[in-house]
Every structure is written in C-alpha cells, then in structure tokens.
Protein backbone atom coordinates (compact mmCIF):
# COMPACT_ATOMS: atom_id res chain seq x y z
CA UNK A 1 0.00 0.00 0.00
CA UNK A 2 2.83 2.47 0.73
CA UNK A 3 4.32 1.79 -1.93
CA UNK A 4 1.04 2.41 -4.11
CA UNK A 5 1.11 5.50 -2.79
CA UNK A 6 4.38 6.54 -3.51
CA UNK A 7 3.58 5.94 -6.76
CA UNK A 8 0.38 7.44 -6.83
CA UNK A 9 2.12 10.56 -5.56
CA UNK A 10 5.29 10.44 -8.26
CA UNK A 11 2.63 10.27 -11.37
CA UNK A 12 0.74 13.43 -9.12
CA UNK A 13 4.23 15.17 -9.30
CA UNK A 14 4.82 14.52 -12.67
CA UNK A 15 1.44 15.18 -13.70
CA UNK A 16 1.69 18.60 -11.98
CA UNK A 17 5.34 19.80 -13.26
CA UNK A 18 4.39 19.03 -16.93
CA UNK A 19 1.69 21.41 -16.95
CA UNK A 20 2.93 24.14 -14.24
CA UNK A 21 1.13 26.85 -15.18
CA UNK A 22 -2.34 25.38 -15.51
CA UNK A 23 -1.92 23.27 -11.92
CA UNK A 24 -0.94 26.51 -10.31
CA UNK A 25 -4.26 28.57 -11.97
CA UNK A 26 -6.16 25.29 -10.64
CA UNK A 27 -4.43 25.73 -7.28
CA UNK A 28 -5.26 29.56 -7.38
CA UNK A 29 -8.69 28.82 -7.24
CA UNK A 30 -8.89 26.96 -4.13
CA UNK A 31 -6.87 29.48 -2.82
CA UNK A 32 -8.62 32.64 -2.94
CA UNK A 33 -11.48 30.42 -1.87
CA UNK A 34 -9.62 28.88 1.58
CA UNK A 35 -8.00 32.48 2.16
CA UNK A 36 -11.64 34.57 2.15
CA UNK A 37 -12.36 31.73 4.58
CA UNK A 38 -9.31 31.99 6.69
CA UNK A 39 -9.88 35.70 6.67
CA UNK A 40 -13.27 36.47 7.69
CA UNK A 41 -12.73 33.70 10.63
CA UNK A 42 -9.69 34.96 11.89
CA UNK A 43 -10.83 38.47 12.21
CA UNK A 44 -14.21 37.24 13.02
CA UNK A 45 -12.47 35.69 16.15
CA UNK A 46 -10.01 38.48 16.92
CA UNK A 47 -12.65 40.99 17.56
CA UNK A 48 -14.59 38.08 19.66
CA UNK A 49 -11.52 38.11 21.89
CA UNK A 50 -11.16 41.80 21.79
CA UNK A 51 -14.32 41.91 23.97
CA UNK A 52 -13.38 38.93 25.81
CA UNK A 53 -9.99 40.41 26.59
CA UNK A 54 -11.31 43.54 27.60
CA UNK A 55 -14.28 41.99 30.15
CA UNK A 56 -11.39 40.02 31.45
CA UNK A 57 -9.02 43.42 32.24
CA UNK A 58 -12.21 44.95 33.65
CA UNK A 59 -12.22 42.04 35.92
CA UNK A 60 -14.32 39.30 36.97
CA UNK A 61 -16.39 41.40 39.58
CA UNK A 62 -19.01 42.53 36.42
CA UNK A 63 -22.59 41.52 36.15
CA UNK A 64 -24.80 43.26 33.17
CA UNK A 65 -27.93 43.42 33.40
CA UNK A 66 -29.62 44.01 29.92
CA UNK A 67 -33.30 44.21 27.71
CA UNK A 68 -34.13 40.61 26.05
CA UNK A 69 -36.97 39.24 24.00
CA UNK A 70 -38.51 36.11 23.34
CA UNK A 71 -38.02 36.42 19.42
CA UNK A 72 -35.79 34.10 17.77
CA UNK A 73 -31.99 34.06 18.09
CA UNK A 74 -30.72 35.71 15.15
CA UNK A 75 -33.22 38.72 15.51
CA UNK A 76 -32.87 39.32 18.95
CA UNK A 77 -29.27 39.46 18.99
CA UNK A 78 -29.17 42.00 16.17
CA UNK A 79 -32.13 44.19 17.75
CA UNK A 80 -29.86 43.86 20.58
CA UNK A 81 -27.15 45.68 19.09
CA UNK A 82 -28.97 48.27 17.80
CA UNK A 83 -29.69 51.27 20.29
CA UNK A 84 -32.90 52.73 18.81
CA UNK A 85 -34.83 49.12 19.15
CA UNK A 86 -33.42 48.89 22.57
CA UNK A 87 -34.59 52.31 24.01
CA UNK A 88 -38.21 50.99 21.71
CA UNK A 89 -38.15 47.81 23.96
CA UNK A 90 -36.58 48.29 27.25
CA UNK A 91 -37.95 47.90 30.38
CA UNK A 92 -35.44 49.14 32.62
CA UNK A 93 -35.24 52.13 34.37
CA UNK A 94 -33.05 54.61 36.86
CA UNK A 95 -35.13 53.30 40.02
CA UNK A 96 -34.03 49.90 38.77
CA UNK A 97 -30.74 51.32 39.12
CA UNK A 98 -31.30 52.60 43.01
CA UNK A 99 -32.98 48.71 44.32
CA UNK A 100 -30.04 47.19 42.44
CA UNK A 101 -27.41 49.29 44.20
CA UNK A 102 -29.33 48.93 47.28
CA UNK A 103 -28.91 44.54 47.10
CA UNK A 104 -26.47 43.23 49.08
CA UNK A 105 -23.11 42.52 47.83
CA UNK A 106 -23.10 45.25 45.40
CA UNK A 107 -20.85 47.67 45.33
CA UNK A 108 -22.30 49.94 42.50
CA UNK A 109 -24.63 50.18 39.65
CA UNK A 110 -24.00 52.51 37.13
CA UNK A 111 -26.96 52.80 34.03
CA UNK A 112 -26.67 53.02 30.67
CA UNK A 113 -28.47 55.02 28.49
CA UNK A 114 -27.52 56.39 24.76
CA UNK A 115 -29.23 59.10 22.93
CA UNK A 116 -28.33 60.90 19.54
CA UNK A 117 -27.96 64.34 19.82
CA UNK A 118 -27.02 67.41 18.32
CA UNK A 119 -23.90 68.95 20.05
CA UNK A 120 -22.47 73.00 19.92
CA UNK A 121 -19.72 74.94 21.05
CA UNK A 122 -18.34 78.35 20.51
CA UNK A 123 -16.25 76.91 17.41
CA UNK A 124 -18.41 73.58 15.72
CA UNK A 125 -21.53 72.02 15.69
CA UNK A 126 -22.02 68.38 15.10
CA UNK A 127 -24.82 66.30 14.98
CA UNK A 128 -25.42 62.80 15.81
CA UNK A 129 -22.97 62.46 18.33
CA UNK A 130 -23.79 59.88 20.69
CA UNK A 131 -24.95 60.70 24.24
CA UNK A 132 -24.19 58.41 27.37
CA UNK A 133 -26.71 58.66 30.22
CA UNK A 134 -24.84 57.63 33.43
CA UNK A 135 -24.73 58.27 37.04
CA UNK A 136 -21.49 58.79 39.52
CA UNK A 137 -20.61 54.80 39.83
CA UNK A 138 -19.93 54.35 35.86
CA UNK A 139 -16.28 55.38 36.61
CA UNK A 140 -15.53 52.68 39.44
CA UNK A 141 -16.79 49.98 36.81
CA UNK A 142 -15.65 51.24 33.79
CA UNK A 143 -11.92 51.40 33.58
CA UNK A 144 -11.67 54.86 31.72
CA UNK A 145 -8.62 57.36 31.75
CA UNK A 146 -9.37 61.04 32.03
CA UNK A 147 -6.63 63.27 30.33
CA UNK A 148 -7.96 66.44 31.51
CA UNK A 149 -10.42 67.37 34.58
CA UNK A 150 -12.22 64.67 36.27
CA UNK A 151 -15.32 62.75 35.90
CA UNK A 152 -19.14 63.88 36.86
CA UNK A 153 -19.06 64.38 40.89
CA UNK A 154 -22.34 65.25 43.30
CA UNK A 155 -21.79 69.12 43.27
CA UNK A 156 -21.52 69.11 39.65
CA UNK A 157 -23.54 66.03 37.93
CA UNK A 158 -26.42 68.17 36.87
CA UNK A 159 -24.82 70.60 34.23
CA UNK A 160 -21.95 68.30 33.85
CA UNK A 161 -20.37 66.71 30.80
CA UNK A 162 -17.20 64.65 29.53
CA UNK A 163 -15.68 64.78 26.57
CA UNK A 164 -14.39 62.07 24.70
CA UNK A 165 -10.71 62.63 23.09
CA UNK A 166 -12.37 62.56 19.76
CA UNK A 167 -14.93 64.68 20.11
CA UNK A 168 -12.84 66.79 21.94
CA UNK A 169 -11.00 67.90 18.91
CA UNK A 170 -13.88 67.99 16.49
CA UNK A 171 -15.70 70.52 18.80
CA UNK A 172 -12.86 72.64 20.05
CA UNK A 173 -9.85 71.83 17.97
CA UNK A 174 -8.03 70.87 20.90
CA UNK A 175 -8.15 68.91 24.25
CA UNK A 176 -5.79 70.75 26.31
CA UNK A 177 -7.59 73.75 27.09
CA UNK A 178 -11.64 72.42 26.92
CA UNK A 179 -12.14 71.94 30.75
CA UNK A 180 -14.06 74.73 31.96
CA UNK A 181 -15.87 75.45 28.46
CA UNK A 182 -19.22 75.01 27.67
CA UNK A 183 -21.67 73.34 25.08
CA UNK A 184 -24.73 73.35 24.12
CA UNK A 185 -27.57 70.33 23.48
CA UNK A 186 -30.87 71.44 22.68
CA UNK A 187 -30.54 74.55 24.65
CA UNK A 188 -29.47 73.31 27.74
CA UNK A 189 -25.75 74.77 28.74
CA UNK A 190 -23.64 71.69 30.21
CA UNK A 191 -20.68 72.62 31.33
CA UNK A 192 -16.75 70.18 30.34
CA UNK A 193 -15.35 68.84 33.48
CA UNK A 194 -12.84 66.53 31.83
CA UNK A 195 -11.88 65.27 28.52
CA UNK A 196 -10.85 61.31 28.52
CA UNK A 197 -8.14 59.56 27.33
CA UNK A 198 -7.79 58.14 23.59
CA UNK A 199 -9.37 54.83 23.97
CA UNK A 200 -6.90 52.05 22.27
CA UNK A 201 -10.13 49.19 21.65
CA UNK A 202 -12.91 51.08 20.20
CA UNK A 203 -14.83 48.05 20.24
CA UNK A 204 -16.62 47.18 23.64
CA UNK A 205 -19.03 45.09 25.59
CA UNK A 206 -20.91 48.63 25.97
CA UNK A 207 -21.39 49.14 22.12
CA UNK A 208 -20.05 52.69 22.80
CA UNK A 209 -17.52 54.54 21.12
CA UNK A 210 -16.00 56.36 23.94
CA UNK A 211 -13.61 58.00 21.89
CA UNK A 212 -16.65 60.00 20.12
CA UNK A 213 -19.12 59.80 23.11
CA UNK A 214 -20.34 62.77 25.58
CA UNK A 215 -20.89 61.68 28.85
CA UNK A 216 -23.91 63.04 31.27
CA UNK A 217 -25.93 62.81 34.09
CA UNK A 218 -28.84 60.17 33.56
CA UNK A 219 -31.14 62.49 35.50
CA UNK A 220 -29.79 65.61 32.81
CA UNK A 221 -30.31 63.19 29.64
CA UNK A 222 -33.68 62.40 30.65
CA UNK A 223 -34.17 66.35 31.18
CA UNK A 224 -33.22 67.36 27.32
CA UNK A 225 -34.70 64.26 25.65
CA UNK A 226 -37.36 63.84 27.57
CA UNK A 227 -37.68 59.70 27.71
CA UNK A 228 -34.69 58.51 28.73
CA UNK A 229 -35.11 54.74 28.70
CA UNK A 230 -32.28 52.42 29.76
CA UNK A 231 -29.88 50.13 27.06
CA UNK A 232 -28.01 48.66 30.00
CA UNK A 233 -27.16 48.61 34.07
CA UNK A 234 -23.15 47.87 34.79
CA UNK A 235 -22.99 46.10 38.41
CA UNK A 236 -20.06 45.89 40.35
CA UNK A 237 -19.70 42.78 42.96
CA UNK A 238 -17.85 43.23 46.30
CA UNK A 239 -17.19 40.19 46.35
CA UNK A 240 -16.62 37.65 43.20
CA UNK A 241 -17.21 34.75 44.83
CA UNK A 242 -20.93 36.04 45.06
CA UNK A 243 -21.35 36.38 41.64
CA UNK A 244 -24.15 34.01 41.32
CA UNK A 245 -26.05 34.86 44.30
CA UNK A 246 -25.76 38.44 43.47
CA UNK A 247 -26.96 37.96 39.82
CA UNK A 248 -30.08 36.08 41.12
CA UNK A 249 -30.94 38.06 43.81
CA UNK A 250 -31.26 41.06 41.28
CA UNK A 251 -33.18 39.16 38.84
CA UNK A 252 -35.41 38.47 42.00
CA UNK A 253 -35.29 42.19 42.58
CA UNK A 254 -36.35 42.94 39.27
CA UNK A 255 -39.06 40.44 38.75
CA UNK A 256 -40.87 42.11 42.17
CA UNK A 257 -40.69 45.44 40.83
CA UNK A 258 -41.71 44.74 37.55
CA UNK A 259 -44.87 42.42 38.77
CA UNK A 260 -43.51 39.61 36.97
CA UNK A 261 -42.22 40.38 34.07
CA UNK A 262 -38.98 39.16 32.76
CA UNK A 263 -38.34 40.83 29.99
CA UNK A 264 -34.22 41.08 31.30
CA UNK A 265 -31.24 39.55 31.26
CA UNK A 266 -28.91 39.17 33.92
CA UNK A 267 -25.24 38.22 33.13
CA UNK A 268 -21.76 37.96 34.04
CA UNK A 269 -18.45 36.29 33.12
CA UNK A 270 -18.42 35.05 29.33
CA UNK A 271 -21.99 35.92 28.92
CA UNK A 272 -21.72 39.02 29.17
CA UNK A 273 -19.70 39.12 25.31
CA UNK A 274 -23.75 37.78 24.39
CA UNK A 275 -24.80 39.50 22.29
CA UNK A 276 -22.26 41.04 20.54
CA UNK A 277 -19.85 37.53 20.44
CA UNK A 278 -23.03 35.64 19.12
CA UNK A 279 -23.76 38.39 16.35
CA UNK A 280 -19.94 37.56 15.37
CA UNK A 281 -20.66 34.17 14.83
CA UNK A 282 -23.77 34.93 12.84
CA UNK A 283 -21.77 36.97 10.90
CA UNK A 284 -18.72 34.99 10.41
CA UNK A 285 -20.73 32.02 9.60
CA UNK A 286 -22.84 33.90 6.87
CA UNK A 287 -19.45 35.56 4.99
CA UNK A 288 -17.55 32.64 5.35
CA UNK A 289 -21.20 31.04 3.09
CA UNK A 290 -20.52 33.43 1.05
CA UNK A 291 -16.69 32.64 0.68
CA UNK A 292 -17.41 29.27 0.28
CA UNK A 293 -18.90 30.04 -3.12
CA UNK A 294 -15.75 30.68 -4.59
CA UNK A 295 -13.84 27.81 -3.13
CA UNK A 296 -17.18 26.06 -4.87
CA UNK A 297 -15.76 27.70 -8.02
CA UNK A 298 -12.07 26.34 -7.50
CA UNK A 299 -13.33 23.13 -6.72
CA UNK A 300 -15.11 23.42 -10.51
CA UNK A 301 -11.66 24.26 -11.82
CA UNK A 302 -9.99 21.04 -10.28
CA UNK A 303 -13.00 18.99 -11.93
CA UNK A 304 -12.06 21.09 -15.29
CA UNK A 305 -8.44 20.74 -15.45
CA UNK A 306 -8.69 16.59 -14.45
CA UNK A 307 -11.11 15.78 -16.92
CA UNK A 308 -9.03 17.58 -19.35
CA UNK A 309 -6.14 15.48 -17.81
CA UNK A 310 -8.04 12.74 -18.27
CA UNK A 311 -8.53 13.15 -22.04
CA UNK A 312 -5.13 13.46 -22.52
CA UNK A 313 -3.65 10.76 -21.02
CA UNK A 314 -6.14 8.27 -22.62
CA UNK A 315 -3.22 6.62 -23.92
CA UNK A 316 -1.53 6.12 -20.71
CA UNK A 317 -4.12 5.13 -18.81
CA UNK A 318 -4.82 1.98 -22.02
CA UNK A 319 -0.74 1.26 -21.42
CA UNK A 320 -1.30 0.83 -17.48
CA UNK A 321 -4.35 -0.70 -17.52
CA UNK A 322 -2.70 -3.18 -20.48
CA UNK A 323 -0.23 -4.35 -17.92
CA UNK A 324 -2.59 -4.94 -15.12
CA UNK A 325 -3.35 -2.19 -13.27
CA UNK A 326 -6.60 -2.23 -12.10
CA UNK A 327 -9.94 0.57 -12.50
CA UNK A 328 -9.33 0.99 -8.95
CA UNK A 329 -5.70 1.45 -9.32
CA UNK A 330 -6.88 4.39 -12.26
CA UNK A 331 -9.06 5.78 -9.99
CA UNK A 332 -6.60 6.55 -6.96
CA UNK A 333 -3.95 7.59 -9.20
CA UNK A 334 -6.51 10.30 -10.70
CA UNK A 335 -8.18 11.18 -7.23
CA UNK A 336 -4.51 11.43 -5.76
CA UNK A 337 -3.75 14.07 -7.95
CA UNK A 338 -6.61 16.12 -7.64
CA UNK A 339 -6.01 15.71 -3.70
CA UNK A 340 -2.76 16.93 -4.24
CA UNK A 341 -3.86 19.96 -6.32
CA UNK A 342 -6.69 21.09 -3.72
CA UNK A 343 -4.70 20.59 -0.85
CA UNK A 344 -1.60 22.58 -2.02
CA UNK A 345 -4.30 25.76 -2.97
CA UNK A 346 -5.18 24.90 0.70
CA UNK A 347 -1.96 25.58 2.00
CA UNK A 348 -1.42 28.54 0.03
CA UNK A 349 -4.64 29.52 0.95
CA UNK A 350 -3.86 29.58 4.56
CA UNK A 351 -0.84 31.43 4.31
CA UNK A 352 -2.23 34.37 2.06
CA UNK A 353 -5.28 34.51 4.38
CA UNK A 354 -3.11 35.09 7.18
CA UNK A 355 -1.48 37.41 5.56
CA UNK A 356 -4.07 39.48 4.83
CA UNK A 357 -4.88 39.23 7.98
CA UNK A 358 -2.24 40.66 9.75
CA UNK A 359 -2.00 43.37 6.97
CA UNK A 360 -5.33 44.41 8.30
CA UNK A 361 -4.83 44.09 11.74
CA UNK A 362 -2.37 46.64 11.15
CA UNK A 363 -5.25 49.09 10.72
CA UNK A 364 -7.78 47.64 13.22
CA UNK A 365 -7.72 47.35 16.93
CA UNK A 366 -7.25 43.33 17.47
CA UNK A 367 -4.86 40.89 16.03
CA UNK A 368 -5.79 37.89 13.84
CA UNK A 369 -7.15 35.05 15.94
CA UNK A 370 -4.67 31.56 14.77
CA UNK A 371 -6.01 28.46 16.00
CA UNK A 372 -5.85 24.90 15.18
CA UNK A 373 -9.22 24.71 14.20
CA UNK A 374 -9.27 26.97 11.92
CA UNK A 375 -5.82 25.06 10.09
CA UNK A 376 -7.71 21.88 10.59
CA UNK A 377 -10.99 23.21 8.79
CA UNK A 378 -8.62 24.26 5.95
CA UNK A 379 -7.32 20.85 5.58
CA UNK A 380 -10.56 19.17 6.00
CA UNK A 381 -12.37 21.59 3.37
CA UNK A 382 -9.26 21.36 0.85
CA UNK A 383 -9.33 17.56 1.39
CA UNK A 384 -13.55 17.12 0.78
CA UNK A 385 -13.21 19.42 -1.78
CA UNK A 386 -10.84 17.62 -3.85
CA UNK A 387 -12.53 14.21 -3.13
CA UNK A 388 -15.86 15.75 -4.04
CA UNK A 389 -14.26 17.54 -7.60
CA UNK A 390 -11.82 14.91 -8.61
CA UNK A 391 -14.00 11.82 -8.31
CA UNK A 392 -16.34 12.05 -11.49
CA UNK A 393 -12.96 12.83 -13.32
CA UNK A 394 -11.11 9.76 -11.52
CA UNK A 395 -13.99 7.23 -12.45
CA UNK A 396 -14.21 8.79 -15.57
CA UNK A 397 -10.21 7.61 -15.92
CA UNK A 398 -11.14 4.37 -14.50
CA UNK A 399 -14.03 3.19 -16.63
CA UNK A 400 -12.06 3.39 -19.73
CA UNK A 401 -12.03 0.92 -22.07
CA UNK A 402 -8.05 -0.39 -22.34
CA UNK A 403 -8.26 -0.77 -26.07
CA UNK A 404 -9.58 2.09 -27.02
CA UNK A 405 -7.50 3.91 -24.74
CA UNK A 406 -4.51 2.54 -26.47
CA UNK A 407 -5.82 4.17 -29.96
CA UNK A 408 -5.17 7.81 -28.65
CA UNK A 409 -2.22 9.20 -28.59
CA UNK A 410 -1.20 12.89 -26.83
C-alpha cells in the first residue's frame, strides 16, 4: 500500500510539473477560496476576543444586566445591538438602578443610556454624536482614563459633561484647554469637566464609542430628551465569589418590581460578550457562506483541469491498464492528484489569508485570531473538496475501455 502511494504521488508530481502553469491557476482557485475563509474567521475571532480580553481586564467582579426578548436568536441578537430598538423595547429604568445598588453585595450600579444628539460649542456644531446617560458609579466599573479634569461628581452632575478625546477635537480643535468650556444640546448649557483619554479598543461590551461619546448625568439626559429609557445597568460585585447569588438576587429584585415580568437579562463572566460575540458568529458564519462560493468555483476548476487530464492521457491510462493495473488502481492515481492539487491551494490559501490578515490588523484594533481549528478546517475543506471535484474525473479515468484507450495518442 505504501508503496502504491508513492507511486500514486510520483505520477501526481509529474502530472503537476508538466503542466505548471495550468496546476498553479487550478491551485489559485482553491486558494482565494480557503484564504476569504481563513480571513473572515480569523478576524471574526479576533474581535470576539477583543471583547473577551477587555471583560477580562475589567475584571471578573461585572454583572450586566440588559433588555431581552422572546423572538428568535438571530433577531434578537441584532435588535440587541442596535440602540434605537433597545430604548423601543426596554424595560429598565433609573429606580431599577437605586434597588439594584441597594442589594447586598453590590458595590455599585451605574446605568446606561444612549441618545443621539445634536452637540455645539463656541467653534463647531455636530450632529449625531452619541450621548451616554450615566450616574457617579460608571467610573468605578468602567476602567476609563481622564486626560484632563475629572469625571461627573455630586456638586456638579447636573450641568456636567465629559468629553471624549475625539470629540474633543472635532468641537474645540483641541483637548488641552476644553475643561471649563461650555456646550450646548438642545438649549441646555452643560458645562466640560474633563476630557478622557484616547481609547486604544474602540470596540466594547458597551457598544459605545467612547472616543466620540459625551458623557452626562442620567437624571440631565432624561431632562433634554425627555424619555430617557435604559440600554443597560453595569454592576459591580464586592465580592466575586458572590457572583451568582448576586446575579439572582437582582433578577429576583427585578421580577418584584416589575410584577412579573422578565423581559431582562442578567449576566456575568463570558456571557456578558452575548450579544455582541453571538452576532460575530452569525456573521462569520454567513461571509464565510458566502466565501465558500468561490472555493465552490475552485473546486469546478480542479474537476475542469482533471477531466481535461483525463482526455489526454487516454493513452496512458490503455498502457497501465494493459499491464494490469486495475480501474481501482486508475481511480486513486486520478483522485490522488486532484487531492494533491486542492490541498496545495489549501496551503497557500492559509498562508495568504493570514497574511491578509495581519496586513489588516495593522489598521484595526485586534490581532488575527490563529487556532488549530481553523488550520484543521482548511485541511478538511481542501481535502472534501478535492474528493468531491476529482472523483467524477477519476472514475471517468477508471471506466475506460483499455483498447480504445490505447488508440489515442497525446
């Protein structure tokens, strides 16, 4: 058998230098196919553990509380990630925030609550800039540098904002001297207290781009909007060893003030990444459909090239089967080939993908996520791709008739 092989693979080799520049367009095609693949899940998973990385450095002392629904997966996860359906559906509010602060074991509760609003200073307006809706506690959970000033306090919460770095410059043209100045959102004055730090991961369990964001007083949001309805309540544990107790005694909490309803969620540790690490997947797994489609259309070209291969080695395949080589002895030698062909695009596949990969991390916020799995699903695709394109060509090879094989010449 080994040696079968070994021949199966010189005839393969041979095969494949005598026509080099149609075995490497053939190989080509499984490529680009393998490295859209190896693309989309490697950045798919990189921002996954972006937010994973970044629950972890907030520490393990987090419980979210969030709006749910009892549609179906796919759309509740995306109406999850989108702020307007959330302040549409959401059933939390700022006295949920006071009982939850007031449960044992926690050591604060900050709410979150995002509005789209039209922002002014003496130099720039700009419009859609998002609004966060917080109260005192957000900056004990949330681990955000301030570069300038400080954060909203009790004698100043109510005409009180912060600027993100960002926004910062579009308003003012500067951060350094903003502190102190004022802005205006639908004619209410709010005074700058601080400007924060340039945030390095723009991408968050929060769904906020702090960079970009104002921050305010709940109580003030609610003031110039006039419905302020809550996205989400950050809880801090004293104690991490309670997490579980803690997260069910404010779902109890909840359910009592609510007369029943359950329309929540309560999470902490890797749940918490829900929704936005499930919408990734949805994602990844609907691109990398879409990618498959052209590793569909490599897999076309192997079939092509073969059965061209096929034709013209009618003559060789009458001489071998002449001196008694069998049809399944054809059959492997032809199916060994196109093997050989898909599973070298594979491998070139899964270098340029991670190429590309890194050349875009360059630009992005996370690095490529490398895994065995995803080299093993390369392999395994490559390897049921070639089976699946090269066998009609192989038994094609094998069910020729010896003697009329022997008639054609190349």
């Amino acid at each position: 058998m080994a040696s079968l092989i070994k021949t199966h693979f010189k005839l393969a080799r041979t095969s494949i230098k005598e026509n080099r520049t149609r075995s490497f367009l053939t190989c080509l095609g499984i490529a680009i196919g393998v490295a859209s693949i190896v693309l989309i899940l490697s950045l798919m998973g990189g921002i996954s553990n972006l937010v994973k990385s970044e629950i972890s450095e907030i520490g393990s002392d987090l419980i979210v509380v969030r709006p749910s629904s009892t549609k179906d997966n796919i759309t509740n996860i995306v109406e999850e990630l989108t702020s307007a359906n959330n302040f549409q559906k959401s059933n939390l509010t700022v006295s949920d925030v006071s009982e939850i602060a007031k449960i044992e074991g926690v050591s604060a509760a900050a709410p979150i609550a995002i509005s789209t609003n039209t922002v002014t200073s003496e130099k720039n307006t700009f419009s859609s800039v998002p609004v966060l809706g917080t109260n005192l506690d957000f900056i004990k959970i949330e681990p955000l540098a301030l570069k300038f000033g400080g954060f909203l306090n009790e004698q100043n919460e109510e005409n009180a904002v912060v600027l993100g770095h960002t926004l910062s410059l579009a308003l003012f043209n500067t951060i350094n001297s903003t502190v102190g100045k004022t802005i205006n959102i639908m004619g209410e004055k709010f005074m700058i207290v601080g400007v924060l730090d340039e945030v390095e991961k723009s991408i968050n369990f929060d769904n906020i781009d702090f960079d970009n964001a104002l921050i305010m007083d709940v109580k003030s949001l609610d003031k110039i909007t006039g419905s302020t309805q809550i996205q989400q309540i950050n809880v801090k544990a004293a104690n991490t060893d309670s997490l579980a107790k803690i997260s069910e005694d404010i779902r109890n909490s909840l359910v009592t003030q609510k007369l029943g309803d359950q329309n929540f969620s309560v999470s902490y540790g890797d749940a918490i990444t829900h929704p936005a690490s499930s919408l990734f997947t949805i994602v990844s797994g609907m691109l990398t459909l879409v990618a498959a489609i052209s590793l569909v259309v490599g897999g076309i070209g192997i079939m092509n090239i073969m059965l061209v291969s096929v034709a013209e080695r009618s003559h060789e395949i009458g001489v071998r089967k002449a001196v008694g080589a069998s049809s399944r002895n054809i059959l492997m030698q032809f199916l060994f080939e196109a093997l050989i062909l898909s599973i070298l695009g594979g491998i070139f596949g899964l270098i340029l993908g991670y190429v590309l990969a890194f050349i875009i991390s360059t630009r992005t916020p996370f690095t490529p996520f490398i895994s065995w799995e995803i080299v093993l699903l390369t392999f395994l695709t490559t390897l049921i791709v070639g089976i699946i394109f090269g066998i009609y060509p192989a038994v094609k090879a094998a069910s020729k008739n010896p003697i009329d094989s022997l008639k054609h010449y190349r």
